[in-house]
PDB file of N, CA and C in Angstrom:
ATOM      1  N   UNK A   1      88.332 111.476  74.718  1.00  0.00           N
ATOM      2  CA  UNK A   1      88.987 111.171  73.477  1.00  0.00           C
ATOM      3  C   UNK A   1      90.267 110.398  73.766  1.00  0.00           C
ATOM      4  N   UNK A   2      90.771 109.506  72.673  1.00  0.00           N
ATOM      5  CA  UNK A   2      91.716 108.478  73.351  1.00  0.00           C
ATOM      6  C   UNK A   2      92.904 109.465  72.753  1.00  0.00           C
ATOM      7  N   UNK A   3      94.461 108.983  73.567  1.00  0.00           N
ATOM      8  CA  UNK A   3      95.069 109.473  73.474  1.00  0.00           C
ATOM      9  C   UNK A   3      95.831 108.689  71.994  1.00  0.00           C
ATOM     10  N   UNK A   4      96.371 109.590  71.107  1.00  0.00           N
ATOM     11  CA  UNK A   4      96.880 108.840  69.963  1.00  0.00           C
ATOM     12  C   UNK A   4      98.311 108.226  70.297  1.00  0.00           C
ATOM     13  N   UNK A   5      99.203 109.050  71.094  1.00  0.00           N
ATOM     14  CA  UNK A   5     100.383 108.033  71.563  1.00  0.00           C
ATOM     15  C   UNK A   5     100.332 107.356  72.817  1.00  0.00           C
ATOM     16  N   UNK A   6      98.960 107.158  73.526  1.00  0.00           N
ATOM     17  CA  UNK A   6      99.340 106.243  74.538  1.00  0.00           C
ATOM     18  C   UNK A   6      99.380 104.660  74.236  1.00  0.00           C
ATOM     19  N   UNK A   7     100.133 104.199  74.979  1.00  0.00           N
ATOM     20  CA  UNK A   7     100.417 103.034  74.734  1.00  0.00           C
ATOM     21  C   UNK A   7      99.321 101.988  75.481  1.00  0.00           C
ATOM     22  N   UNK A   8      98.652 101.199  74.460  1.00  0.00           N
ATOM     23  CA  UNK A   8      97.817 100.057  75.139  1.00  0.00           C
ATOM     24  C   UNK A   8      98.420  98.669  75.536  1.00  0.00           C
ATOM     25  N   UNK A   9      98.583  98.287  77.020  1.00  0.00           N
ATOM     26  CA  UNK A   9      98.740  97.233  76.925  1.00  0.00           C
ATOM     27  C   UNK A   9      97.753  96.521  76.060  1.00  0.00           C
ATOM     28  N   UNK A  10      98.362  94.949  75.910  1.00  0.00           N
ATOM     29  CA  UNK A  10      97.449  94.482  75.316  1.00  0.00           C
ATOM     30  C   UNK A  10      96.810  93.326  76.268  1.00  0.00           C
ATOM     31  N   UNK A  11      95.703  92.882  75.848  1.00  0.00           N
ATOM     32  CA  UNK A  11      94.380  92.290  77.527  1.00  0.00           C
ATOM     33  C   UNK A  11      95.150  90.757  77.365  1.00  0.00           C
ATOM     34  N   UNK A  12      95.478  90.489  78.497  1.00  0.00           N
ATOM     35  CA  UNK A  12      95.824  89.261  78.472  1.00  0.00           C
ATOM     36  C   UNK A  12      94.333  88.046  78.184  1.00  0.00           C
ATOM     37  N   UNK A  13      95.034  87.066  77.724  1.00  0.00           N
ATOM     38  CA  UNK A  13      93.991  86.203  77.034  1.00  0.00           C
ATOM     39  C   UNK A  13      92.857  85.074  78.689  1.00  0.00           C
ATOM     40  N   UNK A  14      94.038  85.568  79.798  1.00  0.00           N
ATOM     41  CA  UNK A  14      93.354  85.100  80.865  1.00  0.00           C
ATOM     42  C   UNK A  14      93.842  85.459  82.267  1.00  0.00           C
ATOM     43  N   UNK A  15      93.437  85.298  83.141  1.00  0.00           N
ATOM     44  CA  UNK A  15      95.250  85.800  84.348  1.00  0.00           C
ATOM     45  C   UNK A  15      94.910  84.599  85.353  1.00  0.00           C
ATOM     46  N   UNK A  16      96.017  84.317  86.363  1.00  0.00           N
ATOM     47  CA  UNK A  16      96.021  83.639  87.142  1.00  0.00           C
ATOM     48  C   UNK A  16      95.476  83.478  88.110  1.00  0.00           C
ATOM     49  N   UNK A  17      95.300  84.555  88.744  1.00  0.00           N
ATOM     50  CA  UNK A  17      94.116  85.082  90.051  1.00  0.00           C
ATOM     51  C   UNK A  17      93.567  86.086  90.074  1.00  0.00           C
ATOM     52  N   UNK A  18      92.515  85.724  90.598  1.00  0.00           N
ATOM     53  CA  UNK A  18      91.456  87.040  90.781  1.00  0.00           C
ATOM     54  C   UNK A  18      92.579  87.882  91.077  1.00  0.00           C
ATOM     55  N   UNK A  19      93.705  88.135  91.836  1.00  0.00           N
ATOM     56  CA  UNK A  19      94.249  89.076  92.165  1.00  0.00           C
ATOM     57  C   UNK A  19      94.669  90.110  91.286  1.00  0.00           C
ATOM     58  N   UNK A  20      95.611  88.847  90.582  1.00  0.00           N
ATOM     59  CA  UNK A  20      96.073  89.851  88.803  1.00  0.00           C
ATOM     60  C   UNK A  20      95.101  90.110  88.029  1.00  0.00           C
ATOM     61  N   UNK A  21      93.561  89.737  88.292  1.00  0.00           N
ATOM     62  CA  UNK A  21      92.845  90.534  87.267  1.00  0.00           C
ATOM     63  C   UNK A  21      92.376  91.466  88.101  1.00  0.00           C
ATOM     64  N   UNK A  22      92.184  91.288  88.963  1.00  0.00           N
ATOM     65  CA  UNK A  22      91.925  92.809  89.494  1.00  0.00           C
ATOM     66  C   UNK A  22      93.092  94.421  89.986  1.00  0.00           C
ATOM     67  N   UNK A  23      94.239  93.440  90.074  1.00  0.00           N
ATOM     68  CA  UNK A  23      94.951  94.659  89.649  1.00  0.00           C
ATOM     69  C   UNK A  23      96.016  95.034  88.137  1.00  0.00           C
ATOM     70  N   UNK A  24      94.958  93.858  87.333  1.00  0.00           N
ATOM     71  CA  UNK A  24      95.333  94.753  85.678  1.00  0.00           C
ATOM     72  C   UNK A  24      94.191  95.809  85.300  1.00  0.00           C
ATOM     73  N   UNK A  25      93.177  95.517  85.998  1.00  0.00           N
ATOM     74  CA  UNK A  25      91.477  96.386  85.758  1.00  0.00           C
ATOM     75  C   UNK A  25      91.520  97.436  86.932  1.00  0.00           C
ATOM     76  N   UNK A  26      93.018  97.098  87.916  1.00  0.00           N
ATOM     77  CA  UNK A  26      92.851  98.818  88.051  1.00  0.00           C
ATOM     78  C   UNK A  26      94.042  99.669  88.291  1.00  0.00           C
ATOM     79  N   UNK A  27      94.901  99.107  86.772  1.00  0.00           N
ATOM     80  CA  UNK A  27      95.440  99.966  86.115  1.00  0.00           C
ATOM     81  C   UNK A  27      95.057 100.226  84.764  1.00  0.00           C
ATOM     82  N   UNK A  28      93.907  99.798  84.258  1.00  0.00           N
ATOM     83  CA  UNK A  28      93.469  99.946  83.011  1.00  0.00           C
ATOM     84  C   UNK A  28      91.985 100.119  82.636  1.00  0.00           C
ATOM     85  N   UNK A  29      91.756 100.764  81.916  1.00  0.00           N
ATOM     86  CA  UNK A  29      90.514 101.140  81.224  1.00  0.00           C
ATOM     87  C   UNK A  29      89.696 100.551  80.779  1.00  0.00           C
ATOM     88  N   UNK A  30      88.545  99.661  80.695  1.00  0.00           N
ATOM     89  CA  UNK A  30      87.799  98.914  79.854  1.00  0.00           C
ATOM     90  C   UNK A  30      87.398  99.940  78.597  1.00  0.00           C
ATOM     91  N   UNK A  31      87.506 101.017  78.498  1.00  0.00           N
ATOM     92  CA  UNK A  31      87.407 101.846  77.433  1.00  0.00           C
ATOM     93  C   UNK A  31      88.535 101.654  76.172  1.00  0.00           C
ATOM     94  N   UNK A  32      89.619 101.011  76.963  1.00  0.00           N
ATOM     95  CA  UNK A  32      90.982 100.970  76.200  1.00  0.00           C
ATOM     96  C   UNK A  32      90.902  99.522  75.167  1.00  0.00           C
ATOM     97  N   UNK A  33      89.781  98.853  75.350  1.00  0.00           N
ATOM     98  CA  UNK A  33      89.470  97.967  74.733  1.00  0.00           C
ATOM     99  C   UNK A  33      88.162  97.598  74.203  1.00  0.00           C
ATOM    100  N   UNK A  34      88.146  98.512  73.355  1.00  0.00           N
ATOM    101  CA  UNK A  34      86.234  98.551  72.748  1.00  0.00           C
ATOM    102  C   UNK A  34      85.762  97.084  71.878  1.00  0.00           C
ATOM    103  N   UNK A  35      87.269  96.878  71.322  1.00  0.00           N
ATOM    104  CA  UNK A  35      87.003  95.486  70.349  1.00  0.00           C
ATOM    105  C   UNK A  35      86.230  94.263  71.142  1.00  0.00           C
ATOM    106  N   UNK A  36      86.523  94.530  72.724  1.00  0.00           N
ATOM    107  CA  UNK A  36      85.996  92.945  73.507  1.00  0.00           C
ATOM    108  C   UNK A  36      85.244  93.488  73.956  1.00  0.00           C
ATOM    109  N   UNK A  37      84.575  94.684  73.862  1.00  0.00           N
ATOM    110  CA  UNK A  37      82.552  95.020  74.931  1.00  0.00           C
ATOM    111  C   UNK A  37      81.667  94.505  73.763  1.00  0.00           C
ATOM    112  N   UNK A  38      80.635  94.112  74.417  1.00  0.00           N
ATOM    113  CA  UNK A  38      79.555  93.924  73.522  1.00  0.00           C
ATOM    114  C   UNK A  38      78.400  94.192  74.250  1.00  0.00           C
ATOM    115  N   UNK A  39      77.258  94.604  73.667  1.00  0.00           N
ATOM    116  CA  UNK A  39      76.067  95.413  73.997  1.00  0.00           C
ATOM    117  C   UNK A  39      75.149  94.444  74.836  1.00  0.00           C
ATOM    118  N   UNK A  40      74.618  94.593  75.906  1.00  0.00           N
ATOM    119  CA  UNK A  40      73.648  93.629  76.453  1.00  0.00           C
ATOM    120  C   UNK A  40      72.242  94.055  76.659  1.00  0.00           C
ATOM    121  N   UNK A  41      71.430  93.589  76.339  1.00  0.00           N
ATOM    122  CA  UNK A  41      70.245  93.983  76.798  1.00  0.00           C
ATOM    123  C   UNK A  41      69.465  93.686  78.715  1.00  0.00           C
ATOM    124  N   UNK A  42      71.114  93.169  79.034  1.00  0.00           N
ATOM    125  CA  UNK A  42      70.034  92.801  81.237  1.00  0.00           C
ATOM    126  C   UNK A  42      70.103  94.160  81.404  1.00  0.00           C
ATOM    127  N   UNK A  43      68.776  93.998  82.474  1.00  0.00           N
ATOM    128  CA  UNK A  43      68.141  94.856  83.305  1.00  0.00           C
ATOM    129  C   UNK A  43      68.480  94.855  84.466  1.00  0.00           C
ATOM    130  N   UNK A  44      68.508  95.402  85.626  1.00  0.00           N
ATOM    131  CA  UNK A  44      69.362  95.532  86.559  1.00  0.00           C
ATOM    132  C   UNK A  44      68.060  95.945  87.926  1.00  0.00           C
ATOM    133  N   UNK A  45      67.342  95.104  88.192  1.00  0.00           N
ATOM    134  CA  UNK A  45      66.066  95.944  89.429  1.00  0.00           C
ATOM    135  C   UNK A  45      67.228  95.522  90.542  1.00  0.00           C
ATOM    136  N   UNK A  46      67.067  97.389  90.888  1.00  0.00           N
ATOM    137  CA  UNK A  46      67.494  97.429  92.594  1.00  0.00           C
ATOM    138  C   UNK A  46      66.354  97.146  93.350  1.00  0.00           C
ATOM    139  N   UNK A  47      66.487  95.912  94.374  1.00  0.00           N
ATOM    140  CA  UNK A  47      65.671  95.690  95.110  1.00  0.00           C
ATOM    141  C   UNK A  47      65.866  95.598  96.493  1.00  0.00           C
ATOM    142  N   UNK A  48      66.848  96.251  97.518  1.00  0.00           N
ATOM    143  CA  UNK A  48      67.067  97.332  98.182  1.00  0.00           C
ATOM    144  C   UNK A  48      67.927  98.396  98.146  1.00  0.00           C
ATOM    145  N   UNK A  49      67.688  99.386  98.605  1.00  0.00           N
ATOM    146  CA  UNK A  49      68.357 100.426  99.192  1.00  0.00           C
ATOM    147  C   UNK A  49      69.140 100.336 100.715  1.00  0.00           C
ATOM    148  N   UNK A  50      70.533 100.921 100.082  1.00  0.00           N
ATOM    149  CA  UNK A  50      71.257 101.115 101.506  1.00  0.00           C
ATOM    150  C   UNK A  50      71.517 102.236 101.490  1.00  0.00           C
ATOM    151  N   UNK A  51      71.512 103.173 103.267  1.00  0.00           N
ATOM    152  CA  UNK A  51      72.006 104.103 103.490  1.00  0.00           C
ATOM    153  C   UNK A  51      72.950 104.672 104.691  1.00  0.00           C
ATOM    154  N   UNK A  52      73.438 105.674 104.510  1.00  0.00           N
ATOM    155  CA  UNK A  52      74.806 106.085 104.886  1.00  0.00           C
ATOM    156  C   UNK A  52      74.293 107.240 106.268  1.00  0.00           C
ATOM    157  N   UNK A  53      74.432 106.426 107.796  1.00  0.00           N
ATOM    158  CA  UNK A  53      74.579 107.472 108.836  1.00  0.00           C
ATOM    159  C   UNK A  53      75.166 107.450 109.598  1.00  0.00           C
ATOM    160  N   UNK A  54      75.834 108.521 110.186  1.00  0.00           N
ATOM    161  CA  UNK A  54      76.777 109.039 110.644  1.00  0.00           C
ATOM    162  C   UNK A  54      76.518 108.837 112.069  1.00  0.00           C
ATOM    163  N   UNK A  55      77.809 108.554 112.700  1.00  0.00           N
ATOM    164  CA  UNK A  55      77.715 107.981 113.879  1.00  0.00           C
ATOM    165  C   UNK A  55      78.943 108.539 114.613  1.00  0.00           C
ATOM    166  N   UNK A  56      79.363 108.390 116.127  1.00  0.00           N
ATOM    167  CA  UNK A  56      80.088 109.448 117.068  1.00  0.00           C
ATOM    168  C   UNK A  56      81.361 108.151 116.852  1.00  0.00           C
ATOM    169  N   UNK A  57      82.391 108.556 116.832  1.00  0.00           N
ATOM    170  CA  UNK A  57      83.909 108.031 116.791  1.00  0.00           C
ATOM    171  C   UNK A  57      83.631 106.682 117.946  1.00  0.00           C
ATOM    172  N   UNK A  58      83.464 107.269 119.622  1.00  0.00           N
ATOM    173  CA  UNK A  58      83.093 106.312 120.159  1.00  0.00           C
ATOM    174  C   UNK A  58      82.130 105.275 120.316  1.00  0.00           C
ATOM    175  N   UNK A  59      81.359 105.720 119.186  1.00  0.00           N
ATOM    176  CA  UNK A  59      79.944 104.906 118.952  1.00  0.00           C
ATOM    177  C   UNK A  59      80.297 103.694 118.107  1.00  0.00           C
ATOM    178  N   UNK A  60      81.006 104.279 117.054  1.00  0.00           N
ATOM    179  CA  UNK A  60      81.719 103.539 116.114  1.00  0.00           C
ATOM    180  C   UNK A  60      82.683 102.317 116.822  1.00  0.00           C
ATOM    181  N   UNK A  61      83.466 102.864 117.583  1.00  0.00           N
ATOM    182  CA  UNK A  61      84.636 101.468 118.291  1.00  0.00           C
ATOM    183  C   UNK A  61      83.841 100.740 118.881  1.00  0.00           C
ATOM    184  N   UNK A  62      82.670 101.014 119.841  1.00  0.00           N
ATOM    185  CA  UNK A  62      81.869  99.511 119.842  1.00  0.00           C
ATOM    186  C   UNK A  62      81.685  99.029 119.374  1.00  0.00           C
ATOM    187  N   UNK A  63      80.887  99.610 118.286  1.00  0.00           N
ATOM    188  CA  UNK A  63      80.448  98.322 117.203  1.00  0.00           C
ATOM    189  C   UNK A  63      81.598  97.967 116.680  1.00  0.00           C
ATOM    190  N   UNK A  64      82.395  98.538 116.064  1.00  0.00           N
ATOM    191  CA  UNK A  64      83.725  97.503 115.721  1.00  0.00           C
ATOM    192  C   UNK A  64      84.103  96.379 116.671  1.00  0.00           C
ATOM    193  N   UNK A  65      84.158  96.544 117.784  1.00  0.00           N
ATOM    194  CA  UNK A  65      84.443  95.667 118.857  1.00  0.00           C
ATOM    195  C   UNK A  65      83.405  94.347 118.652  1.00  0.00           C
ATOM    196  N   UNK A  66      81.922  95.205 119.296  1.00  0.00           N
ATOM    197  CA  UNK A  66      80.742  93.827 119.262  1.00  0.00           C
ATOM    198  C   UNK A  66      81.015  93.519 117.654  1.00  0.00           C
ATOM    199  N   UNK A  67      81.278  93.790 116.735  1.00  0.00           N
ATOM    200  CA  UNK A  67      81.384  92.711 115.333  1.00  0.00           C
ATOM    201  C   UNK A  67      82.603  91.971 115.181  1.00  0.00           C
ATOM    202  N   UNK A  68      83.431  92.627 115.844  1.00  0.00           N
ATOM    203  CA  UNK A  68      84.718  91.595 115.758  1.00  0.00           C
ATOM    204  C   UNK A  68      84.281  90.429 116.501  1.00  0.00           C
ATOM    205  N   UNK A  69      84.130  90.453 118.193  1.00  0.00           N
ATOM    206  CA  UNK A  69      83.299  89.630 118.678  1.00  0.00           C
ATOM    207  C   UNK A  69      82.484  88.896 118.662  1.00  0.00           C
ATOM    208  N   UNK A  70      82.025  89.107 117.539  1.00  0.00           N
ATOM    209  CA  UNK A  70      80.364  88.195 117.161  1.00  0.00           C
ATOM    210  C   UNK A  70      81.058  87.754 115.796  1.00  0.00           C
ATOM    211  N   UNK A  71      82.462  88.031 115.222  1.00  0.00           N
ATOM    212  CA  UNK A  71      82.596  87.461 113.819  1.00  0.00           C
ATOM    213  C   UNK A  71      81.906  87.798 112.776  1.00  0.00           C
ATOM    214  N   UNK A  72      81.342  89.306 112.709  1.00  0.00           N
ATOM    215  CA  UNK A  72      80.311  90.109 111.796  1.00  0.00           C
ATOM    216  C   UNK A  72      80.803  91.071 111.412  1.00  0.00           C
ATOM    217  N   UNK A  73      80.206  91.612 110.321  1.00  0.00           N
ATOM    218  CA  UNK A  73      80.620  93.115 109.932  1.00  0.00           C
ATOM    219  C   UNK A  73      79.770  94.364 110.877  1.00  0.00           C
ATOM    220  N   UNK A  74      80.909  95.290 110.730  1.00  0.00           N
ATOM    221  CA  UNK A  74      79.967  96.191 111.586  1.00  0.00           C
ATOM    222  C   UNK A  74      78.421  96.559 110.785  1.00  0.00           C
ATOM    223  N   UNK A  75      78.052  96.735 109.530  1.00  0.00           N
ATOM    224  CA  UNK A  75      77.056  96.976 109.300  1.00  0.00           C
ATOM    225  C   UNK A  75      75.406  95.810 109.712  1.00  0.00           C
ATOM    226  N   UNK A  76      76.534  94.660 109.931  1.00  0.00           N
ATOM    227  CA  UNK A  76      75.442  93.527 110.234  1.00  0.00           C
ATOM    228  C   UNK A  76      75.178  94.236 111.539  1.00  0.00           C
ATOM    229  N   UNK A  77      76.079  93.996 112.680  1.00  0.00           N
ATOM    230  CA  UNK A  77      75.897  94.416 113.867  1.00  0.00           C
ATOM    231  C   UNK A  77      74.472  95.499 113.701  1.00  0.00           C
ATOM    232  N   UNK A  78      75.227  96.331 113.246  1.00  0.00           N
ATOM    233  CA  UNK A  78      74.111  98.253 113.118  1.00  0.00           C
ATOM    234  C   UNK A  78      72.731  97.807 112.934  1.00  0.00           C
ATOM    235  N   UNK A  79      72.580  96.728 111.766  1.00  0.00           N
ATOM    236  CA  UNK A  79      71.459  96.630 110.812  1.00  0.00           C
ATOM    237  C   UNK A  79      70.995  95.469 112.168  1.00  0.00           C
ATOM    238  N   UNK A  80      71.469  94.624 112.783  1.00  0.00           N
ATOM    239  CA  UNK A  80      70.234  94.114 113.995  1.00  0.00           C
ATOM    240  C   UNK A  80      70.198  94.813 115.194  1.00  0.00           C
ATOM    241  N   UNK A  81      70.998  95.156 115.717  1.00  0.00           N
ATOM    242  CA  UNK A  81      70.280  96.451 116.821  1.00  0.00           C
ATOM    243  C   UNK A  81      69.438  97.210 116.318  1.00  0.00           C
ATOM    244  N   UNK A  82      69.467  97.624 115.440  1.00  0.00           N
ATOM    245  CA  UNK A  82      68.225  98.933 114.922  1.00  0.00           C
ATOM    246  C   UNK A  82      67.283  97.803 114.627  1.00  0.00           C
ATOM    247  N   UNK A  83      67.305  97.046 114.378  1.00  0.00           N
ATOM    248  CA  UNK A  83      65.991  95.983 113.863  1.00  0.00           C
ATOM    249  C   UNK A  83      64.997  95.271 115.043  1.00  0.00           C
ATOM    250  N   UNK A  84      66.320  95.010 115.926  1.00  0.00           N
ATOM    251  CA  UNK A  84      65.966  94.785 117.817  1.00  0.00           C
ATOM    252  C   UNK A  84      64.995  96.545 118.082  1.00  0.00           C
ATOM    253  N   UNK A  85      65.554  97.065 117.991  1.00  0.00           N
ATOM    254  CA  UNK A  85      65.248  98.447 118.781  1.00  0.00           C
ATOM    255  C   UNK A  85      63.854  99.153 117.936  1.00  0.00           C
ATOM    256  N   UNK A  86      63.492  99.068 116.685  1.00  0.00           N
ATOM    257  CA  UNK A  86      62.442  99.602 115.785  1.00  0.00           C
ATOM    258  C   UNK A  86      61.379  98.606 115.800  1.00  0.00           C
ATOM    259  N   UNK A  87      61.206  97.312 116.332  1.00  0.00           N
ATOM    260  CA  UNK A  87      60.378  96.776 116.307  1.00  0.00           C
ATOM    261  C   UNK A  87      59.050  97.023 117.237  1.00  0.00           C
TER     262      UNK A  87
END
């Protein structure tokens, strides 16, 4: 329920950089402004799945290392060794 004395900024009509819109959207609510949502009918197919495993502290600083090294993220790194190694 909205609060009756909180104060709404009001949405600026545009901002300068991605920066300032992303940190006016996260100090503020898109709830706080119902007048500018409008209803959409897209559909959204997830067409992969990612998942989350846990790995040893020192396991981890390699791959940080080999992705810094290779100019990659560590998940790229993860995701072709296991792809090298499961084949």
């Amino acid at each position: 329920m909205r609060d009756k004395d909180k104060k709404i900024d009001s949405l600026p009509d545009s901002f300068e950089t991605e920066e300032k819109t992303g940190a006016f959207w996260d100090a503020h609510s898109t709830m706080d402004y119902p007048e500018h949502l409008e209803p959409s009918d897209d559909t959204i197919e997830i067409s992969e799945r990612v998942f989350e495993v846990q790995v040893a502290e020192d396991v981890f600083k390699k791959l940080e290392q080999a992705a810094t090294s290779l100019h990659l993220s560590v998940s790229t790194v993860v995701d072709k060794i296991l792809r090298k190694q499961l084949v």
